[in-house]
PDB file of N, CA and C in Angstrom:
ATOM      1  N   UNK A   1      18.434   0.591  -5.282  1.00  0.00           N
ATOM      2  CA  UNK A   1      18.398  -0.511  -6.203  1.00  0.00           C
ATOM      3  C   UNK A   1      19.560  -0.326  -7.177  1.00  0.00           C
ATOM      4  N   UNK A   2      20.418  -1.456  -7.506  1.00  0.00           N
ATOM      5  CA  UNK A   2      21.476  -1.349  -8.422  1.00  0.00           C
ATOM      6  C   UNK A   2      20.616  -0.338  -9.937  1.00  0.00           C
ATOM      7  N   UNK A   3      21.804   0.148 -10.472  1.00  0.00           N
ATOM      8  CA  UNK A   3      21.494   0.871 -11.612  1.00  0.00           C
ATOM      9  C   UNK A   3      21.213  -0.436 -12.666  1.00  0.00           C
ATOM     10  N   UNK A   4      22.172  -1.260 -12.953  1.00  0.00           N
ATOM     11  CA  UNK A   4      21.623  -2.453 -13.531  1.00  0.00           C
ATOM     12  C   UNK A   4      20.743  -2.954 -13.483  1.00  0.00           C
ATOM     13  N   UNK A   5      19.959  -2.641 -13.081  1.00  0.00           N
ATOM     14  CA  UNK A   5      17.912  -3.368 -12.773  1.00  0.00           C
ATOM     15  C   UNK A   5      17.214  -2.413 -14.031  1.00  0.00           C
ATOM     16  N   UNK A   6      16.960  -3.101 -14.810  1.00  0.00           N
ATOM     17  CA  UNK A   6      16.646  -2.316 -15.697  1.00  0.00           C
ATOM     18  C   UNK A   6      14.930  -3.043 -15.834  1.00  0.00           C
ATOM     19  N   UNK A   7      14.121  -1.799 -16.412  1.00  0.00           N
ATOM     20  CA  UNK A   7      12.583  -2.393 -16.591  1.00  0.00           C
ATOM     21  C   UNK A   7      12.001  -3.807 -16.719  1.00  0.00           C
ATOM     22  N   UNK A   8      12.456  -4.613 -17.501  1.00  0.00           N
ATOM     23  CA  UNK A   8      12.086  -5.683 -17.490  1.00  0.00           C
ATOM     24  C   UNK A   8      12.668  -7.318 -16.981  1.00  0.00           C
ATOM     25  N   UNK A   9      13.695  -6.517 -15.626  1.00  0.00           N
ATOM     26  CA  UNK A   9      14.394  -7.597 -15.350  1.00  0.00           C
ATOM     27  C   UNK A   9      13.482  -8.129 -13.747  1.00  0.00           C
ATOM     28  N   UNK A  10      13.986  -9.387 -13.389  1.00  0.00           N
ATOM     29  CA  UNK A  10      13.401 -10.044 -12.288  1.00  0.00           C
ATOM     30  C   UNK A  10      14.503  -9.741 -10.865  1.00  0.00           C
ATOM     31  N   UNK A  11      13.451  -8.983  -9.968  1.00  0.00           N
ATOM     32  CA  UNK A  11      14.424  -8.900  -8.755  1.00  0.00           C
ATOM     33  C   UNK A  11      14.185  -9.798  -7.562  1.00  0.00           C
ATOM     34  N   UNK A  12      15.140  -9.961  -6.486  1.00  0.00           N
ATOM     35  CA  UNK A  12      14.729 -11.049  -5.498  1.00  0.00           C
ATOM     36  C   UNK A  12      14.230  -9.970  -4.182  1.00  0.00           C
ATOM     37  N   UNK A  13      13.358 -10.769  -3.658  1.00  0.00           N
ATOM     38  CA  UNK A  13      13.120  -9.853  -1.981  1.00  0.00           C
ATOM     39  C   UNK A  13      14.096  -9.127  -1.940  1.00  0.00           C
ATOM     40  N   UNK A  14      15.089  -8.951  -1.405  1.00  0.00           N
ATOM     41  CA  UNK A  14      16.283  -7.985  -0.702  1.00  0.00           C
ATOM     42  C   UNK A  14      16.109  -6.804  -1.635  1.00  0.00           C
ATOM     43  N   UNK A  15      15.715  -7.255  -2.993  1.00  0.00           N
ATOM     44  CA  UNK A  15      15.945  -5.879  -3.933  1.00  0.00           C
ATOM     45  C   UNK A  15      14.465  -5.392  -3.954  1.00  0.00           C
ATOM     46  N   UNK A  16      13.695  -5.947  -3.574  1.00  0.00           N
ATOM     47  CA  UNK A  16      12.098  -5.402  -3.717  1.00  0.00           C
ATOM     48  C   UNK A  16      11.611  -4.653  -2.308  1.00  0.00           C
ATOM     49  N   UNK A  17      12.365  -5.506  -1.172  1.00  0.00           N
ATOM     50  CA  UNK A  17      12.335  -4.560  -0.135  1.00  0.00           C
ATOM     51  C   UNK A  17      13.188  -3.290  -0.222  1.00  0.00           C
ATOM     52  N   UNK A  18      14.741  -3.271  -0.603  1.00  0.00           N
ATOM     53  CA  UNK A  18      14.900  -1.865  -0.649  1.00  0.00           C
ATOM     54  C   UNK A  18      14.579  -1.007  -1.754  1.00  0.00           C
ATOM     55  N   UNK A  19      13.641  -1.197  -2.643  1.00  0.00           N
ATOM     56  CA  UNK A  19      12.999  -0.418  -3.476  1.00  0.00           C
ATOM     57  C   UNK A  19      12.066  -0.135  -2.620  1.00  0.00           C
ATOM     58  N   UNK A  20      11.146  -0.786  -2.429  1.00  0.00           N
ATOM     59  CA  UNK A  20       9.997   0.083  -1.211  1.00  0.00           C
ATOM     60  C   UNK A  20      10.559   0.497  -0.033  1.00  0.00           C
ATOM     61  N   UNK A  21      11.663   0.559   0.399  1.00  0.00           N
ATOM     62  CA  UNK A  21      11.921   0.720   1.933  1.00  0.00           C
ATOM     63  C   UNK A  21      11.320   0.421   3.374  1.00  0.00           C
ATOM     64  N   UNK A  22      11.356  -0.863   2.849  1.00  0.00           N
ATOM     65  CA  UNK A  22      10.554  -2.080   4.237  1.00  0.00           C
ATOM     66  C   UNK A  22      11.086  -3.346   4.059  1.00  0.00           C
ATOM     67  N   UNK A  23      11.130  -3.867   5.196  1.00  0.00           N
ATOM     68  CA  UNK A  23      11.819  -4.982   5.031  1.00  0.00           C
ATOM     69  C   UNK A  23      11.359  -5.665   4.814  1.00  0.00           C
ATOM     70  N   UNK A  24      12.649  -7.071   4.287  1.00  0.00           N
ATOM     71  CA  UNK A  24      12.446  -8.200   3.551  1.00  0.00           C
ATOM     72  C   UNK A  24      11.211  -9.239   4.492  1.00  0.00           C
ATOM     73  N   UNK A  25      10.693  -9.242   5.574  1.00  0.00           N
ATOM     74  CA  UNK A  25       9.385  -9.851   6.186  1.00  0.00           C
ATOM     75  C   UNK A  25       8.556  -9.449   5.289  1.00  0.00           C
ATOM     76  N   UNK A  26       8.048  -7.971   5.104  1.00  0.00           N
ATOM     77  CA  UNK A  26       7.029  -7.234   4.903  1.00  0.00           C
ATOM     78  C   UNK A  26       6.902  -8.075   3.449  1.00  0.00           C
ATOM     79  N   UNK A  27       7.897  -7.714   2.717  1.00  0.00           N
ATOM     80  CA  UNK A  27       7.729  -8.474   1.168  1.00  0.00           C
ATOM     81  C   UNK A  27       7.654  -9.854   1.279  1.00  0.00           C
ATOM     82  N   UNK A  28       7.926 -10.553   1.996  1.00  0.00           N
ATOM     83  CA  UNK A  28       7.957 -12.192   1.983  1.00  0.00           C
ATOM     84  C   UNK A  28       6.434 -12.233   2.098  1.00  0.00           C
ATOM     85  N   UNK A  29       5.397 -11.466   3.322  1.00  0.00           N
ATOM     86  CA  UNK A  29       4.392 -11.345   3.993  1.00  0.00           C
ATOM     87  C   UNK A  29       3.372 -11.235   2.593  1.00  0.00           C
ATOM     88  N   UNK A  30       2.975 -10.110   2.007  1.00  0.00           N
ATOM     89  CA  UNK A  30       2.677  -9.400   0.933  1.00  0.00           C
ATOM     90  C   UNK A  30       3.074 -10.535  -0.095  1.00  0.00           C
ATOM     91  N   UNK A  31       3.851 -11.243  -1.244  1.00  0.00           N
ATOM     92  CA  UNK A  31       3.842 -12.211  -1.449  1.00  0.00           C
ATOM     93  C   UNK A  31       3.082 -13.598  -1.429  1.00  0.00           C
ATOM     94  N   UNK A  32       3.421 -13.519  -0.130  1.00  0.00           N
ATOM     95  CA  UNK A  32       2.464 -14.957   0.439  1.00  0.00           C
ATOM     96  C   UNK A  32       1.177 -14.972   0.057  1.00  0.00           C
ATOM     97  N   UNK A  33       0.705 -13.584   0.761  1.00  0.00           N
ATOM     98  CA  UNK A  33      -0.634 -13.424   0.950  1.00  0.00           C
ATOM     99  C   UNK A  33      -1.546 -12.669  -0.396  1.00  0.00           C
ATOM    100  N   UNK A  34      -0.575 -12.738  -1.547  1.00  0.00           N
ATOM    101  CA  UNK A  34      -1.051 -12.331  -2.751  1.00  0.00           C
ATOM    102  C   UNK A  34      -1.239 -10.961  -3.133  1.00  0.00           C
ATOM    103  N   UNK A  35      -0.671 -10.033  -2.431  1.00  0.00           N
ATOM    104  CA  UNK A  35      -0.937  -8.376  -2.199  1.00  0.00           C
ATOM    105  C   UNK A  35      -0.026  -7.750  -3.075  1.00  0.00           C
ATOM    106  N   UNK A  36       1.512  -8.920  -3.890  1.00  0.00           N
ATOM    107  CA  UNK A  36       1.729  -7.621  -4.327  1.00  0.00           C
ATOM    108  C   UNK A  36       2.238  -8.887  -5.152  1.00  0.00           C
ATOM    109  N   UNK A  37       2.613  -8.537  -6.767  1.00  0.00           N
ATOM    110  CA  UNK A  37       2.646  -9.577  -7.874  1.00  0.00           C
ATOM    111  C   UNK A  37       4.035  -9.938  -7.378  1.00  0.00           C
ATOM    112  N   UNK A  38       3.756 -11.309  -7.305  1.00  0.00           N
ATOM    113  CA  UNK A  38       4.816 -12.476  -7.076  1.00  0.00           C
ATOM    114  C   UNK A  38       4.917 -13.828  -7.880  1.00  0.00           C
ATOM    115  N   UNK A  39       6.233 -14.548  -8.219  1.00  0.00           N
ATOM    116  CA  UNK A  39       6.242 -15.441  -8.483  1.00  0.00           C
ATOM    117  C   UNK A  39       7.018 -16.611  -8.002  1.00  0.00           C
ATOM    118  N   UNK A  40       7.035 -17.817  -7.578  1.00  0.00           N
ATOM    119  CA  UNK A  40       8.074 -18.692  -7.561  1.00  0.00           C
ATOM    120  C   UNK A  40       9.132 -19.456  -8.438  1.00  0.00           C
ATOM    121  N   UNK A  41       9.826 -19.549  -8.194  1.00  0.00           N
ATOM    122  CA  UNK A  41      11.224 -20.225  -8.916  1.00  0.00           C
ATOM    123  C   UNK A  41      11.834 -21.064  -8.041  1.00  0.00           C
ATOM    124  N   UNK A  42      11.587 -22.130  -8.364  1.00  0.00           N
ATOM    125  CA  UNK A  42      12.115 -23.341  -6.683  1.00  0.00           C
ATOM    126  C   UNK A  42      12.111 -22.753  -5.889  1.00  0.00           C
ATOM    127  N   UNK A  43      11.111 -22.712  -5.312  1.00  0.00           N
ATOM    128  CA  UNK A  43      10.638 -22.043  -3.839  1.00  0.00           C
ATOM    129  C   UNK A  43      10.942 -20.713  -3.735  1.00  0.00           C
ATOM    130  N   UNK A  44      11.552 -20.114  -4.538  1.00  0.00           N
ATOM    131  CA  UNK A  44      12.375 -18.956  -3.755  1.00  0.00           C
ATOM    132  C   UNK A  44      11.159 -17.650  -4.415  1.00  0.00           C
ATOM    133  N   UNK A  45      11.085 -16.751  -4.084  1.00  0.00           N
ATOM    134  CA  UNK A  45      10.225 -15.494  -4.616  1.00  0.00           C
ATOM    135  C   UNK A  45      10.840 -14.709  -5.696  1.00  0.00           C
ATOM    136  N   UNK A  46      10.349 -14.482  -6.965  1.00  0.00           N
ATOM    137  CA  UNK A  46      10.587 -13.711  -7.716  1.00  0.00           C
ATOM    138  C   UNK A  46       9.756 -12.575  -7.618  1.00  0.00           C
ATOM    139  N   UNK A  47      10.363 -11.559  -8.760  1.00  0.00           N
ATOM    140  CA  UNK A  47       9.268 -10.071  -8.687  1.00  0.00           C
ATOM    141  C   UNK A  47      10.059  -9.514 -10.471  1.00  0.00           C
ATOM    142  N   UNK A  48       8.394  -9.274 -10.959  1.00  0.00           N
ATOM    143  CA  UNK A  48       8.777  -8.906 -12.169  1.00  0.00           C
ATOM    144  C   UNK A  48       9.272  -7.301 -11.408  1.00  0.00           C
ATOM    145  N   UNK A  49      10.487  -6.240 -11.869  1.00  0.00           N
ATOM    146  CA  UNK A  49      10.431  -5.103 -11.794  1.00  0.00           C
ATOM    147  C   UNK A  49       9.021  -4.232 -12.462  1.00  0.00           C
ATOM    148  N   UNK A  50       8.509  -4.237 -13.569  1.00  0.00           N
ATOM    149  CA  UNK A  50       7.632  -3.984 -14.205  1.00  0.00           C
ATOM    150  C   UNK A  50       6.448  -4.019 -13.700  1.00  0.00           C
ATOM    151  N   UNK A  51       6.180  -5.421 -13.000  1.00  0.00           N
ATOM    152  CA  UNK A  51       4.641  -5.779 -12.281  1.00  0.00           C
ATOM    153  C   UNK A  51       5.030  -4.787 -11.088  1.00  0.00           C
ATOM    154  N   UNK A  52       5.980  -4.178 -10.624  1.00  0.00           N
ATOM    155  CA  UNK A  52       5.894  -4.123  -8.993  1.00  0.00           C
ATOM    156  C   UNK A  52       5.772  -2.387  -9.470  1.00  0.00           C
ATOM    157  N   UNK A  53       6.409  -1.960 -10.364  1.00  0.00           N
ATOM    158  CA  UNK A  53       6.367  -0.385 -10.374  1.00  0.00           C
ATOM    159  C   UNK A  53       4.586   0.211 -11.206  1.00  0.00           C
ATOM    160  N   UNK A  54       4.097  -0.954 -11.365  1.00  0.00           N
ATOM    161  CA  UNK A  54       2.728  -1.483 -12.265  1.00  0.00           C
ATOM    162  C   UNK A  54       1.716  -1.094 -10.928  1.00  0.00           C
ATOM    163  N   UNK A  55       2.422  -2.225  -9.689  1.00  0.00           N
ATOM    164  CA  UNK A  55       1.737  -2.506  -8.482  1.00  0.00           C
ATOM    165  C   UNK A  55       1.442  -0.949  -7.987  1.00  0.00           C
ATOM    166  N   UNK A  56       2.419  -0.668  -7.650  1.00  0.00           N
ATOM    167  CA  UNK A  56       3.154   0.986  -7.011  1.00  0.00           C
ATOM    168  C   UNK A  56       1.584   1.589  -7.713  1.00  0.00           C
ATOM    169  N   UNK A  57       1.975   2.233  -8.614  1.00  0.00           N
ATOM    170  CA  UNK A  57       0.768   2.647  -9.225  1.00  0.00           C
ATOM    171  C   UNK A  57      -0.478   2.859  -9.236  1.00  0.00           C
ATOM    172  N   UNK A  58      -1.006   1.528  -9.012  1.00  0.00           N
ATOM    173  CA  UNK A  58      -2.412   1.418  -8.712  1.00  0.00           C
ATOM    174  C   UNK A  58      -2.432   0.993  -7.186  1.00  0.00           C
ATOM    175  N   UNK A  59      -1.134   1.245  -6.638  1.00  0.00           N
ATOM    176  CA  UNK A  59      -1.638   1.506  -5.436  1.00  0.00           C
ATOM    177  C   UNK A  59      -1.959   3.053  -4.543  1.00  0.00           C
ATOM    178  N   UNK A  60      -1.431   4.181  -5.150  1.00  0.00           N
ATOM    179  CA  UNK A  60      -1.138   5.334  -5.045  1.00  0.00           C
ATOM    180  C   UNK A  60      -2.568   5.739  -5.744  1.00  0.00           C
ATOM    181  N   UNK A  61      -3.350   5.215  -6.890  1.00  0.00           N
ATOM    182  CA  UNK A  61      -3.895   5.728  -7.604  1.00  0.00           C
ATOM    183  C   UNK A  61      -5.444   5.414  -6.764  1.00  0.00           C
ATOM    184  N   UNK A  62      -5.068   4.339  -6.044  1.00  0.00           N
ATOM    185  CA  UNK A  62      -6.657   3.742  -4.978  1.00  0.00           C
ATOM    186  C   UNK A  62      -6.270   4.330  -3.661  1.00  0.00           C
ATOM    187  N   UNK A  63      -5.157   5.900  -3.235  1.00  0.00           N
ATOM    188  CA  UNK A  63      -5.746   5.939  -2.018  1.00  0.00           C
ATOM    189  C   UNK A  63      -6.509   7.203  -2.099  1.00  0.00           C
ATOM    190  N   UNK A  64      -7.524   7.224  -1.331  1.00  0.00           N
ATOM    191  CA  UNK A  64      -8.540   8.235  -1.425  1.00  0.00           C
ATOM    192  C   UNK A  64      -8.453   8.984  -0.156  1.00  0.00           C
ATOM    193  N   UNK A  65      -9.129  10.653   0.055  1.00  0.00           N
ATOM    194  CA  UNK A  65      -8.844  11.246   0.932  1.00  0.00           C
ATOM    195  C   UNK A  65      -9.556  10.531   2.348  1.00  0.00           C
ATOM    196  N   UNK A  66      -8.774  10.263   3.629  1.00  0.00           N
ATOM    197  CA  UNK A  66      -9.410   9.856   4.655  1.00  0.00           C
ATOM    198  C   UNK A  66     -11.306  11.028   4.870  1.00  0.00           C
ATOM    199  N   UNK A  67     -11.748  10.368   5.359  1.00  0.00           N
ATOM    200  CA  UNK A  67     -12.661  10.976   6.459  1.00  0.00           C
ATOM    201  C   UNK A  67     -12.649  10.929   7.464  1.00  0.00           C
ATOM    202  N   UNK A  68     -13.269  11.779   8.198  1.00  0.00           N
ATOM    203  CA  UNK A  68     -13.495  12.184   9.246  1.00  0.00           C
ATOM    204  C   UNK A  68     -14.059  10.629  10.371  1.00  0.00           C
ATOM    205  N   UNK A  69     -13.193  10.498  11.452  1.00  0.00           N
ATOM    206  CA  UNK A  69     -13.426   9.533  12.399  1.00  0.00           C
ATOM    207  C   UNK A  69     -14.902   9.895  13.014  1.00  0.00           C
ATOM    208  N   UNK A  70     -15.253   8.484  13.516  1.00  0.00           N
ATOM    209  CA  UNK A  70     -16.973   8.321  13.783  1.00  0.00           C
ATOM    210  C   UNK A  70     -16.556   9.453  14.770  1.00  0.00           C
ATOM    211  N   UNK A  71     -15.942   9.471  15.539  1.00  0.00           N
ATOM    212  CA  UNK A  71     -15.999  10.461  16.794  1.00  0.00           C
ATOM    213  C   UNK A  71     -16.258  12.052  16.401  1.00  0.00           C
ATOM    214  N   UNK A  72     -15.520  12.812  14.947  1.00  0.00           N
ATOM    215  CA  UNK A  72     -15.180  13.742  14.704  1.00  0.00           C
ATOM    216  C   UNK A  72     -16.584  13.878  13.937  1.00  0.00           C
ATOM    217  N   UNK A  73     -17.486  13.171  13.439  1.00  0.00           N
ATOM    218  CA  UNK A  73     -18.671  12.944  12.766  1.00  0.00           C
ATOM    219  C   UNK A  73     -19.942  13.844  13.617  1.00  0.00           C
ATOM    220  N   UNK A  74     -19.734  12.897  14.960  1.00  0.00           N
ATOM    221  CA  UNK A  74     -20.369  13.208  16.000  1.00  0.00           C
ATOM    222  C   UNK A  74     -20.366  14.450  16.808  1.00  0.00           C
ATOM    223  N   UNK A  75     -19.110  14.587  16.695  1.00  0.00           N
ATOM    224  CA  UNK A  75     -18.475  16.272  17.304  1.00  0.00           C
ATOM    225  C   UNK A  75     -18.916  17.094  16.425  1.00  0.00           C
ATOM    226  N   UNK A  76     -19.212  17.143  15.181  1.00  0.00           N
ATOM    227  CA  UNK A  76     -19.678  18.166  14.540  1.00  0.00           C
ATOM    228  C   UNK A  76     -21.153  18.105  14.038  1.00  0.00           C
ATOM    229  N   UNK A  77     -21.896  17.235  14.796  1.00  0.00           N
ATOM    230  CA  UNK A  77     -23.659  17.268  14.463  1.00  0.00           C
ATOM    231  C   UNK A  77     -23.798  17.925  15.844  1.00  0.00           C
ATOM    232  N   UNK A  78     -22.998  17.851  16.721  1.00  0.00           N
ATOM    233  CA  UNK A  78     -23.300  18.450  17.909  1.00  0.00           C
ATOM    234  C   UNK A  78     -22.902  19.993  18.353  1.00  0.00           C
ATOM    235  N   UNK A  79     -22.432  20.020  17.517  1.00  0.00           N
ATOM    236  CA  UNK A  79     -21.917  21.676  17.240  1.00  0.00           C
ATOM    237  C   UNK A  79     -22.635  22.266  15.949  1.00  0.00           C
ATOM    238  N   UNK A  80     -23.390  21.814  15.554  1.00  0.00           N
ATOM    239  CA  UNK A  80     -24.448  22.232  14.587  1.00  0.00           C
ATOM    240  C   UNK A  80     -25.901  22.224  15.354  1.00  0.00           C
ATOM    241  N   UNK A  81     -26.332  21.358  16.420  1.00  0.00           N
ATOM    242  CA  UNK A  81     -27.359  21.296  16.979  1.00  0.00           C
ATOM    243  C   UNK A  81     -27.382  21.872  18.333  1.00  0.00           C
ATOM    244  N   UNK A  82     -28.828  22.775  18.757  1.00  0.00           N
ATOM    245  CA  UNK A  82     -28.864  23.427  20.164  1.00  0.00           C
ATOM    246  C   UNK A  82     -28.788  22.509  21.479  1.00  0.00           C
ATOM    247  N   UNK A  83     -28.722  22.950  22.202  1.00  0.00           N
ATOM    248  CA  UNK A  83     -29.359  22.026  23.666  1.00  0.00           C
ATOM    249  C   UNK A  83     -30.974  21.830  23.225  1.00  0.00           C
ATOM    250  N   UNK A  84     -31.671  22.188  22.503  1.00  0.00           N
ATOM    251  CA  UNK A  84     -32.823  21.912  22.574  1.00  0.00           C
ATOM    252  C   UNK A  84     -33.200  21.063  21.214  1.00  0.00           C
ATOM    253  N   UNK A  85     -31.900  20.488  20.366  1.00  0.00           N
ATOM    254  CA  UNK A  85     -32.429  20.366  19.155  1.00  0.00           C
ATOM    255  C   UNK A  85     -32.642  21.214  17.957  1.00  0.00           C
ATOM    256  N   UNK A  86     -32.381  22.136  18.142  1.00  0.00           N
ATOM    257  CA  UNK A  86     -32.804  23.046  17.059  1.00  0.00           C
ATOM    258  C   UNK A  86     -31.212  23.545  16.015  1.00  0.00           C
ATOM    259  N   UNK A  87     -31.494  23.725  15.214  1.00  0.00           N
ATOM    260  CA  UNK A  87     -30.191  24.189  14.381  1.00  0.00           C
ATOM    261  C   UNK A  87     -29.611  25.247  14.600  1.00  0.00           C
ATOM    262  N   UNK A  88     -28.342  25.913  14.622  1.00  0.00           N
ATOM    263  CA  UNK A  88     -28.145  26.594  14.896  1.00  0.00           C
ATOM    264  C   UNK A  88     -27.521  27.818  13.752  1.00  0.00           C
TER     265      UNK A  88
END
């Protein structure tokens, strides 16, 4: 991102995709569909810098550690339990 983008300025797609490093679809996509703070200006997409490093944030801050797949769930009640049922 240019050094000139300073906190409270407005960037266009091209500059919001290479701040996240994904392309300009992904941000048009996300936009559209209300996922990441957007605005219009005769049609075209704006992005507060501020709302998006805001966005960043609470998006990092909502991911939580995965669990364990239904399969891996299952693999380990069965390695806790005998052929007969019983605990081991």
């Amino acid at each position: 991102m240019p050094a000139s983008v300073g906190p409270g300025e407005i960037l266009i797609i091209k500059q919001v995709a290479e701040y996240l490093k994904v392309t300009e679809r992904t941000i048009y996509r996300l936009a559209a569909a209300k996922k990441i703070p957007a605005f219009k200006v005769g049609g075209t997409w704006r992005f507060s810098r501020t709302d998006i490093e805001r966005w960043i944030n609470q998006q990092s801050a909502s991911v939580k550690p995965a669990e364990p797949a239904e399969g891996e769930r299952a693999r380990k009640v069965q390695k806790t339990t005998s052929r007969r049922g019983e605990a081991r």
